[in-house]
PDB file of N, CA and C in Angstrom:
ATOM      1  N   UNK A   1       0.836  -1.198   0.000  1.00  0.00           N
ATOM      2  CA  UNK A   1       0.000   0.000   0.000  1.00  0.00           C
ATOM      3  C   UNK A   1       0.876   1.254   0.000  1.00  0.00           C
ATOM      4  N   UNK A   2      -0.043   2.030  -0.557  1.00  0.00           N
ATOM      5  CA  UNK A   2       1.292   3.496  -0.740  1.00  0.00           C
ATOM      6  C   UNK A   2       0.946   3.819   0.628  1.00  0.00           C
ATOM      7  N   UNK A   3       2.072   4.659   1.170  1.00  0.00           N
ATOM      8  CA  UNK A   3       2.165   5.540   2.635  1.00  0.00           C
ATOM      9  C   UNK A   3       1.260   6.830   2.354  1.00  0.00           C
ATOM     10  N   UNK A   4       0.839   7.272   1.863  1.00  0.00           N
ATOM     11  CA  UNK A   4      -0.139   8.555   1.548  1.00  0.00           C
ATOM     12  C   UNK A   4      -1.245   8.161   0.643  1.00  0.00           C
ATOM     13  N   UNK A   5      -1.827   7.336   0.268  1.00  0.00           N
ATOM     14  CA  UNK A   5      -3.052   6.906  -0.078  1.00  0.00           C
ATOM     15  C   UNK A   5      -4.592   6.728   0.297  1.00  0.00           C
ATOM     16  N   UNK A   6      -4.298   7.165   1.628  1.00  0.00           N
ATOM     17  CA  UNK A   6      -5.644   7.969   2.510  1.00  0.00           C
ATOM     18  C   UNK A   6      -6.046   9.586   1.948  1.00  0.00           C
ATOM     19  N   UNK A   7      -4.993  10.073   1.513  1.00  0.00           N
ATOM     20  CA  UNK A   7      -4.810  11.280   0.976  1.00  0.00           C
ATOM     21  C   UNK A   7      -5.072  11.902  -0.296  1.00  0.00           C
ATOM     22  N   UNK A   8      -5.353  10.487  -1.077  1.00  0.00           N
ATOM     23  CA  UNK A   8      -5.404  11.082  -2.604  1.00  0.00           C
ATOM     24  C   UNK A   8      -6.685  11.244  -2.649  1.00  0.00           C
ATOM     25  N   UNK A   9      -7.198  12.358  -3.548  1.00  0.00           N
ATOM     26  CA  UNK A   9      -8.593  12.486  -4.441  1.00  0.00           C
ATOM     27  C   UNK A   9      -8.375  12.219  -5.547  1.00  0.00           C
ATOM     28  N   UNK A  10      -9.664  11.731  -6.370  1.00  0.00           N
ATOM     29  CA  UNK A  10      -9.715  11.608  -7.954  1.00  0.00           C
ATOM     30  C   UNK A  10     -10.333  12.563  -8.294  1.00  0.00           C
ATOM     31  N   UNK A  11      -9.885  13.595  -9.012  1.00  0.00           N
ATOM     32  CA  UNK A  11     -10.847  14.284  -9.479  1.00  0.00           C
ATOM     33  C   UNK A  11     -11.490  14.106 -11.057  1.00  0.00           C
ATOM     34  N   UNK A  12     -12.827  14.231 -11.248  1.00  0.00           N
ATOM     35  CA  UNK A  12     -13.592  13.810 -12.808  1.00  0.00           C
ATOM     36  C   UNK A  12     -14.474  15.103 -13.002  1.00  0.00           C
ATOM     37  N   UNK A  13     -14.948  14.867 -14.387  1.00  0.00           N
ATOM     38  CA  UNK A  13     -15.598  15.952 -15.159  1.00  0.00           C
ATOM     39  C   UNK A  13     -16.534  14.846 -16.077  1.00  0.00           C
ATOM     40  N   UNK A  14     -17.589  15.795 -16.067  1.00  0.00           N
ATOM     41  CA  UNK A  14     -18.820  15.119 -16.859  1.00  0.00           C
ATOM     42  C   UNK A  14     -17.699  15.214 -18.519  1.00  0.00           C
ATOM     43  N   UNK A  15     -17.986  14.224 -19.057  1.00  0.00           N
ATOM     44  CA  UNK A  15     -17.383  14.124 -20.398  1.00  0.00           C
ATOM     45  C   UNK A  15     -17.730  15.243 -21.696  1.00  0.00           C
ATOM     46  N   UNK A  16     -18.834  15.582 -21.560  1.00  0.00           N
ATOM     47  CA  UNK A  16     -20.027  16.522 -22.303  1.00  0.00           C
ATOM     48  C   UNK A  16     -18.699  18.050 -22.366  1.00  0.00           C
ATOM     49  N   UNK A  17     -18.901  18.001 -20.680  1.00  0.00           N
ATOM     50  CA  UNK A  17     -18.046  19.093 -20.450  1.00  0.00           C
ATOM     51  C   UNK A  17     -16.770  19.132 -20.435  1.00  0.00           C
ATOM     52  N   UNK A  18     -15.951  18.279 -20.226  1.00  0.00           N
ATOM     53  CA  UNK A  18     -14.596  18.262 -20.720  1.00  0.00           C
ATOM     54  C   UNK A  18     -14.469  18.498 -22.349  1.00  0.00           C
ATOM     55  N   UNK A  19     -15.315  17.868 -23.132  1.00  0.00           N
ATOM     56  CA  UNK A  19     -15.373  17.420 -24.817  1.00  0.00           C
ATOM     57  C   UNK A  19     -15.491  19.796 -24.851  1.00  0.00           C
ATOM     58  N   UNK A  20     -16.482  20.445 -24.214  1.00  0.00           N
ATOM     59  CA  UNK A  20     -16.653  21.987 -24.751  1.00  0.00           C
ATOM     60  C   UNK A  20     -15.745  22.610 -24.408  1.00  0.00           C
ATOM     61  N   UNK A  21     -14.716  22.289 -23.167  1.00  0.00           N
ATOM     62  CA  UNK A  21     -13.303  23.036 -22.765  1.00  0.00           C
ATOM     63  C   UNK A  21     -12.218  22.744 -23.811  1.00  0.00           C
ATOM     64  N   UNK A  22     -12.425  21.626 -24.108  1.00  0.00           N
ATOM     65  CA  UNK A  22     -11.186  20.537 -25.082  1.00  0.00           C
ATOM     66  C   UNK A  22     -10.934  21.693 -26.400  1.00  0.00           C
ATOM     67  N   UNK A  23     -12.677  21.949 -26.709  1.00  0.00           N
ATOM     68  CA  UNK A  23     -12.728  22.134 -28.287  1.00  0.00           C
ATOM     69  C   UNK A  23     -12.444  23.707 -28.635  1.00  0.00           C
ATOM     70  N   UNK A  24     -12.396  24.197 -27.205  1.00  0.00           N
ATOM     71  CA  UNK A  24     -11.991  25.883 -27.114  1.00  0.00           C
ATOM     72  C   UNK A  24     -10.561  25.762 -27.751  1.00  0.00           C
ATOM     73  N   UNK A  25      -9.652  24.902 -26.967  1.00  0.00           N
ATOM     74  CA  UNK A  25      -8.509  24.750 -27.137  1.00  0.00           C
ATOM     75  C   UNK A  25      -8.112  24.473 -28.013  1.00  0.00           C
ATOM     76  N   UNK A  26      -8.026  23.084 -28.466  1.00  0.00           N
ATOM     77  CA  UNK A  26      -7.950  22.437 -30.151  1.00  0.00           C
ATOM     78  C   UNK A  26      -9.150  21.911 -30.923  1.00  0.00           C
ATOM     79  N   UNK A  27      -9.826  22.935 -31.268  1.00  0.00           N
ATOM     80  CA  UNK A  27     -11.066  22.968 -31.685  1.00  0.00           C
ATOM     81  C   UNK A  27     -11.335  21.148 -32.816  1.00  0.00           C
ATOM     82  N   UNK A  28     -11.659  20.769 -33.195  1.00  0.00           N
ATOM     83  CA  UNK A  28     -12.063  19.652 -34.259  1.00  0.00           C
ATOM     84  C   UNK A  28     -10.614  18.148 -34.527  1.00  0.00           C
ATOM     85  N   UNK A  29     -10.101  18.410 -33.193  1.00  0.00           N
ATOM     86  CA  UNK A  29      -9.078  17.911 -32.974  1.00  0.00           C
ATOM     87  C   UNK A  29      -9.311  15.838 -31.949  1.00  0.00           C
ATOM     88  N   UNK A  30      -8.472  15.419 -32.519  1.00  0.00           N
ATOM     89  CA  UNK A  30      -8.814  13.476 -31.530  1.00  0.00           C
ATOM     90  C   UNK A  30      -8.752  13.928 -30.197  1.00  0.00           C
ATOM     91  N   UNK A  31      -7.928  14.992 -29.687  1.00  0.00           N
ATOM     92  CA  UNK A  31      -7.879  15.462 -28.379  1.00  0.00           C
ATOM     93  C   UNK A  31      -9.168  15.993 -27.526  1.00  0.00           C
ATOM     94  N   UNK A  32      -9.711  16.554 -28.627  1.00  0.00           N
ATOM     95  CA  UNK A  32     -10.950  17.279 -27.905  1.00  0.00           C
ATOM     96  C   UNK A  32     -12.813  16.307 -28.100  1.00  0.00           C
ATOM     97  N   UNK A  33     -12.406  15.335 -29.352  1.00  0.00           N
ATOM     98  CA  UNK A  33     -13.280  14.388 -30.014  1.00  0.00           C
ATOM     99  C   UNK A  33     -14.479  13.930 -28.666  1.00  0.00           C
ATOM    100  N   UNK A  34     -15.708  14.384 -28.581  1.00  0.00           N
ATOM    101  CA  UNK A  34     -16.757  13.578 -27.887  1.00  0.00           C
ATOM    102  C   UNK A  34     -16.140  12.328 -27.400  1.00  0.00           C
ATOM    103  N   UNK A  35     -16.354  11.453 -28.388  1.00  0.00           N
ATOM    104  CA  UNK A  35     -15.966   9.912 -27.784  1.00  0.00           C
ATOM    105  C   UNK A  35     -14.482   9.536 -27.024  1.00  0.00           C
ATOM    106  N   UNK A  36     -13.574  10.698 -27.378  1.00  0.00           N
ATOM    107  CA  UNK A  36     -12.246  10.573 -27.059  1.00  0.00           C
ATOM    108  C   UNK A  36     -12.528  11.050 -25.178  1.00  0.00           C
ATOM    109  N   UNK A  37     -12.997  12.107 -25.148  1.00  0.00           N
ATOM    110  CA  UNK A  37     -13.317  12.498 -23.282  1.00  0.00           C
ATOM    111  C   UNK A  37     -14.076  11.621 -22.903  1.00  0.00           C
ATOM    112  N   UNK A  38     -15.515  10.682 -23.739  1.00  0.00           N
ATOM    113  CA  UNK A  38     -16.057   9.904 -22.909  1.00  0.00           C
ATOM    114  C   UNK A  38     -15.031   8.885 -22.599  1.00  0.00           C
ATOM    115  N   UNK A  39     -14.206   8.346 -22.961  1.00  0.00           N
ATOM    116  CA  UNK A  39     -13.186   7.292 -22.987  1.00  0.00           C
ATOM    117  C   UNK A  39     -12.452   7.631 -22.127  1.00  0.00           C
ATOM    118  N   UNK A  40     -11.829   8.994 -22.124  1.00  0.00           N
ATOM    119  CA  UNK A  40     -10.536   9.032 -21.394  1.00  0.00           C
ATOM    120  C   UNK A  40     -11.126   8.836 -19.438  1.00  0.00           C
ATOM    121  N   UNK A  41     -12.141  10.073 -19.406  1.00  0.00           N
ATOM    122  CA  UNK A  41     -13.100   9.627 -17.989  1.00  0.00           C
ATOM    123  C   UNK A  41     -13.274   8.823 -17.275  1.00  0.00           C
ATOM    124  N   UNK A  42     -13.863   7.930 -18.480  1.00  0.00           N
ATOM    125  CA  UNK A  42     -14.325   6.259 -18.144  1.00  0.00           C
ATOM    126  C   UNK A  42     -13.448   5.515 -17.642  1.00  0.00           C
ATOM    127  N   UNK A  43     -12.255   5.462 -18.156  1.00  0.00           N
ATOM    128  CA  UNK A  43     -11.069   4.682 -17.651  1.00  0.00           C
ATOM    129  C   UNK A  43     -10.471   5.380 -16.712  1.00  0.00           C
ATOM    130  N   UNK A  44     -10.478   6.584 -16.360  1.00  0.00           N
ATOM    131  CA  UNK A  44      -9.708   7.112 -15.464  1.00  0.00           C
ATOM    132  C   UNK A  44     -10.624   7.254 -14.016  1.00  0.00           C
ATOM    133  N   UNK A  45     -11.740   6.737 -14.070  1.00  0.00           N
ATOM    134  CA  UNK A  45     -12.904   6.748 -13.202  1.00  0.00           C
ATOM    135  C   UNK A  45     -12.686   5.172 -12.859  1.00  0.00           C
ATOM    136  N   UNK A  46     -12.352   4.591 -13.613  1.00  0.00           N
ATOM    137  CA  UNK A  46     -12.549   2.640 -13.381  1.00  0.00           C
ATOM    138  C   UNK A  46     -10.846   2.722 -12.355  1.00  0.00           C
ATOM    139  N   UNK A  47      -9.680   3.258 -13.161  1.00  0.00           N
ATOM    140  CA  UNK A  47      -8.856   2.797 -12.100  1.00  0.00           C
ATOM    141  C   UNK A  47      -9.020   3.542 -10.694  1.00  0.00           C
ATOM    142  N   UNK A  48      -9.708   4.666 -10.186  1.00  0.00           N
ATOM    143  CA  UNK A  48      -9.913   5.005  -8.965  1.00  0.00           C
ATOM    144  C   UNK A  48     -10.737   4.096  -8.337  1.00  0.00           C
ATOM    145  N   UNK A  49     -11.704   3.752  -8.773  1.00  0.00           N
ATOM    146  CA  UNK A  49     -12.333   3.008  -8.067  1.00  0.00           C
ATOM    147  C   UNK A  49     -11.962   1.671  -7.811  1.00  0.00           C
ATOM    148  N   UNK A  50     -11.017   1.031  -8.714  1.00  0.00           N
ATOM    149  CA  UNK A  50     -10.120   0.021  -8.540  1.00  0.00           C
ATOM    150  C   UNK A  50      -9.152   0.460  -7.520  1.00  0.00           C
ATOM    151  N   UNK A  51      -8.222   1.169  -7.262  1.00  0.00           N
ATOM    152  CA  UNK A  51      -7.404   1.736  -6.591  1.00  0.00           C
ATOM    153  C   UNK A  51      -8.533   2.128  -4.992  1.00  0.00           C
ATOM    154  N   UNK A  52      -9.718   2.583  -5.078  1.00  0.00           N
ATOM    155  CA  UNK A  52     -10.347   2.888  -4.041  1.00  0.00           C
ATOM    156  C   UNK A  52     -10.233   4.077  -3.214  1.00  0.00           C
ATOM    157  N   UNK A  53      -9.803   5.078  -4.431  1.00  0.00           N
ATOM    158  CA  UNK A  53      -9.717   6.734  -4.268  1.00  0.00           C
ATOM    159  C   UNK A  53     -10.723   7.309  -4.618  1.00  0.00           C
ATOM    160  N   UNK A  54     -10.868   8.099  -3.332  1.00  0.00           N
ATOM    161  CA  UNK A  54     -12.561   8.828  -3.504  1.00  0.00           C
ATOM    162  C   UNK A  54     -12.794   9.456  -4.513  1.00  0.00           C
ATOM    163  N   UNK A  55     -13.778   9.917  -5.398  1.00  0.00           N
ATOM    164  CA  UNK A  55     -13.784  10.585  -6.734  1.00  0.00           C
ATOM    165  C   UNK A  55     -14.382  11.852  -6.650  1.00  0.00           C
ATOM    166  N   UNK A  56     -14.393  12.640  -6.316  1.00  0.00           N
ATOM    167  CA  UNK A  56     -14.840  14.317  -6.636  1.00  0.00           C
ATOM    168  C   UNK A  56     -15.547  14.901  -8.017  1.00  0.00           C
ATOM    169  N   UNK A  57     -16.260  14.818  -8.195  1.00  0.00           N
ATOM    170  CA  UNK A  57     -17.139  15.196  -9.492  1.00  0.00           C
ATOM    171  C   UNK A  57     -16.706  16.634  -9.627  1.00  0.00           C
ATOM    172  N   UNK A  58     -16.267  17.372 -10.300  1.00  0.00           N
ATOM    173  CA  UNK A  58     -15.644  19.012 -10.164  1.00  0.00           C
ATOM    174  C   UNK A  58     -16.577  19.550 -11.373  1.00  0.00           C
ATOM    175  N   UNK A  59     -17.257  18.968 -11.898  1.00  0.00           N
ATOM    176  CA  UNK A  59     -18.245  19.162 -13.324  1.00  0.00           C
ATOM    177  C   UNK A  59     -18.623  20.534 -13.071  1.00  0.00           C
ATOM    178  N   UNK A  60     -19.593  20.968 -11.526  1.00  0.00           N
ATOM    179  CA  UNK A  60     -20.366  22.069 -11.552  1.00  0.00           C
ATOM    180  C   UNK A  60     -19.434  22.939 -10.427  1.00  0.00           C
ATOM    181  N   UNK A  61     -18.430  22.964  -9.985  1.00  0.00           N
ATOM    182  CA  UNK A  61     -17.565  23.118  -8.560  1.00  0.00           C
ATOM    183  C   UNK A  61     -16.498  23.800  -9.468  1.00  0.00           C
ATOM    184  N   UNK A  62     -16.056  25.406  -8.048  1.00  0.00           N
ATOM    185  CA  UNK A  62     -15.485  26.243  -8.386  1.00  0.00           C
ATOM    186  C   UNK A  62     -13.910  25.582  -8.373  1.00  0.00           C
ATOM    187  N   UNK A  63     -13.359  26.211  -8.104  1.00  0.00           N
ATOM    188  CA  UNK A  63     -11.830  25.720  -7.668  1.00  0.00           C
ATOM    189  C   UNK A  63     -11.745  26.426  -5.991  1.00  0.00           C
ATOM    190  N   UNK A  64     -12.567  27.200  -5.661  1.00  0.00           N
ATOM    191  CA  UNK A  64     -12.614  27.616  -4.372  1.00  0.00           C
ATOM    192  C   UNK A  64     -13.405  26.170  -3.901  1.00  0.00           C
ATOM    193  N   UNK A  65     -14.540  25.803  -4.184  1.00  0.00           N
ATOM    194  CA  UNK A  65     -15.509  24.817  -3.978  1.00  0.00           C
ATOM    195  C   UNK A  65     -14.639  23.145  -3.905  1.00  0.00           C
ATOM    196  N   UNK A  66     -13.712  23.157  -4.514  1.00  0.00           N
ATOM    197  CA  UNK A  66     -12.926  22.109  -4.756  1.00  0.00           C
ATOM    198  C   UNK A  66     -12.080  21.858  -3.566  1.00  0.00           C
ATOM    199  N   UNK A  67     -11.583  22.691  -3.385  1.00  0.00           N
ATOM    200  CA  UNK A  67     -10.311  23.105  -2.245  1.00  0.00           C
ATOM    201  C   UNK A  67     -11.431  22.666  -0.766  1.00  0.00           C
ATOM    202  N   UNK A  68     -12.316  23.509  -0.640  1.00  0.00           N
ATOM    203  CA  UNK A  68     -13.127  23.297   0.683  1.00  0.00           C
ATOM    204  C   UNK A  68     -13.345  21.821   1.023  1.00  0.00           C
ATOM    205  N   UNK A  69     -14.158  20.824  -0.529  1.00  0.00           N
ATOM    206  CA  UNK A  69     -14.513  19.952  -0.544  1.00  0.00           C
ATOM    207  C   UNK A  69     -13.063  18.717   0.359  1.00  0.00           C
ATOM    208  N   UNK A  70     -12.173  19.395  -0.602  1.00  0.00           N
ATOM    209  CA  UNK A  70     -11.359  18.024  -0.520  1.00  0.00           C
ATOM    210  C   UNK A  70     -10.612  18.582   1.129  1.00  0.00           C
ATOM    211  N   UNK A  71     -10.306  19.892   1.584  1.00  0.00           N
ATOM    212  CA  UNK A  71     -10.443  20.050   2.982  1.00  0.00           C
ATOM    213  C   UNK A  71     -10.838  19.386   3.807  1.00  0.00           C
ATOM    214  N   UNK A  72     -12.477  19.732   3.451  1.00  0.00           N
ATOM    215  CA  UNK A  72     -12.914  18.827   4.989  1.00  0.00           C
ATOM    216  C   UNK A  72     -13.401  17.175   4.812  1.00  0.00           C
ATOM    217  N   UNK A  73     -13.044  16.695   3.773  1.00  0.00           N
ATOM    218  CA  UNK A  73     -12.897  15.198   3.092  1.00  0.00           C
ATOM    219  C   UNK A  73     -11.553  14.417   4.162  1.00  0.00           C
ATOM    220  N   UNK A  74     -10.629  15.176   4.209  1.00  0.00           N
ATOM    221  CA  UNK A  74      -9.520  14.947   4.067  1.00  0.00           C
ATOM    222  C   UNK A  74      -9.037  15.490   5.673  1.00  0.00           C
ATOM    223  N   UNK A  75     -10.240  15.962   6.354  1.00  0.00           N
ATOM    224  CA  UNK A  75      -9.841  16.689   7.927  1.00  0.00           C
ATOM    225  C   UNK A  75      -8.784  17.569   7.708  1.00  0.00           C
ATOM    226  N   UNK A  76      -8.551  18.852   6.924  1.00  0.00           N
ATOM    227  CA  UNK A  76      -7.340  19.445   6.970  1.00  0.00           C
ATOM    228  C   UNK A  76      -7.951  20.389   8.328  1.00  0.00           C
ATOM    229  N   UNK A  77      -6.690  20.750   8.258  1.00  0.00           N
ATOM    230  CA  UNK A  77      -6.993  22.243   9.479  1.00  0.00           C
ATOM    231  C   UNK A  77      -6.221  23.286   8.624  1.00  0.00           C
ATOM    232  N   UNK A  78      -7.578  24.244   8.975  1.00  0.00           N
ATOM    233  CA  UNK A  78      -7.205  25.857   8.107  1.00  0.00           C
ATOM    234  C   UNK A  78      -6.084  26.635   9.111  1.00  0.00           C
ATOM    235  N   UNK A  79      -4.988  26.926   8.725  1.00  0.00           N
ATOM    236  CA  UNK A  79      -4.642  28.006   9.820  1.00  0.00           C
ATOM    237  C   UNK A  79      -4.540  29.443   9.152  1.00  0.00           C
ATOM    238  N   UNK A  80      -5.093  30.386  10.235  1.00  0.00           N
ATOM    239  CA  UNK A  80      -5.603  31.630   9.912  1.00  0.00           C
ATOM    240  C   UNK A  80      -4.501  32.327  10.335  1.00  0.00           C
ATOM    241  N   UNK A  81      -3.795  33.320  10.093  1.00  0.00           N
ATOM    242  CA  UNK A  81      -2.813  34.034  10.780  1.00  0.00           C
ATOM    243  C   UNK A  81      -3.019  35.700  10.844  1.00  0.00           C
TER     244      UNK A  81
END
C-alpha cells in the first residue's frame, strides 16, 4: 500500500463538459473528439475506483468549492494568521 493513499482524491468531469473546454482549445481535434473524453473519464474513473480513491465530481464546482470539498474530506486544518 502506498504511505499517503488515505490522501489522494480523484478528481472527474462530466465528459459533455470536458469534450466543450477541449474544443476551445484544439477545436475539431482526436484530443478534444466527444468519444475521445467519454473514454478518457471512463477509464480514469474505473482505475480510482479500482485503486479505491474517492472521486470528486468538479463538473459544476469552483476551484474555491474544490479546495473546501477536498479540505474537509480529508480533515485538513485551516490556519488563519
Amino acid at each position: 500500500m502506498l504511505p499517503h493513499k488515505d490522501r489522494l482524491f480523484g478528481l472527474t468531469i462530466n465528459p459533455e463538459r470536458l469534450h466543450k473546454i477541449r474544443e476551445e482549445r484544439r477545436p475539431d481535434s482526436k484530443y478534444s473528439a466527444l468519444e475521445n473524453c467519454r473514454y478518457e473519464v471512463r477509464e480514469c474513473e474505473h482505475l480510482l475506483e479500482r485503486e479505491g480513491i474517492p472521486i470528486l465530481d468538479t463538473t459544476e464546482k469552483s476551484i474555491e468549492e474544490i479546495a473546501t470539498t477536498i479540505s474537509y474530506r480529508a480533515k485538513l486544518r485551516r490556519h488563519v494568521y
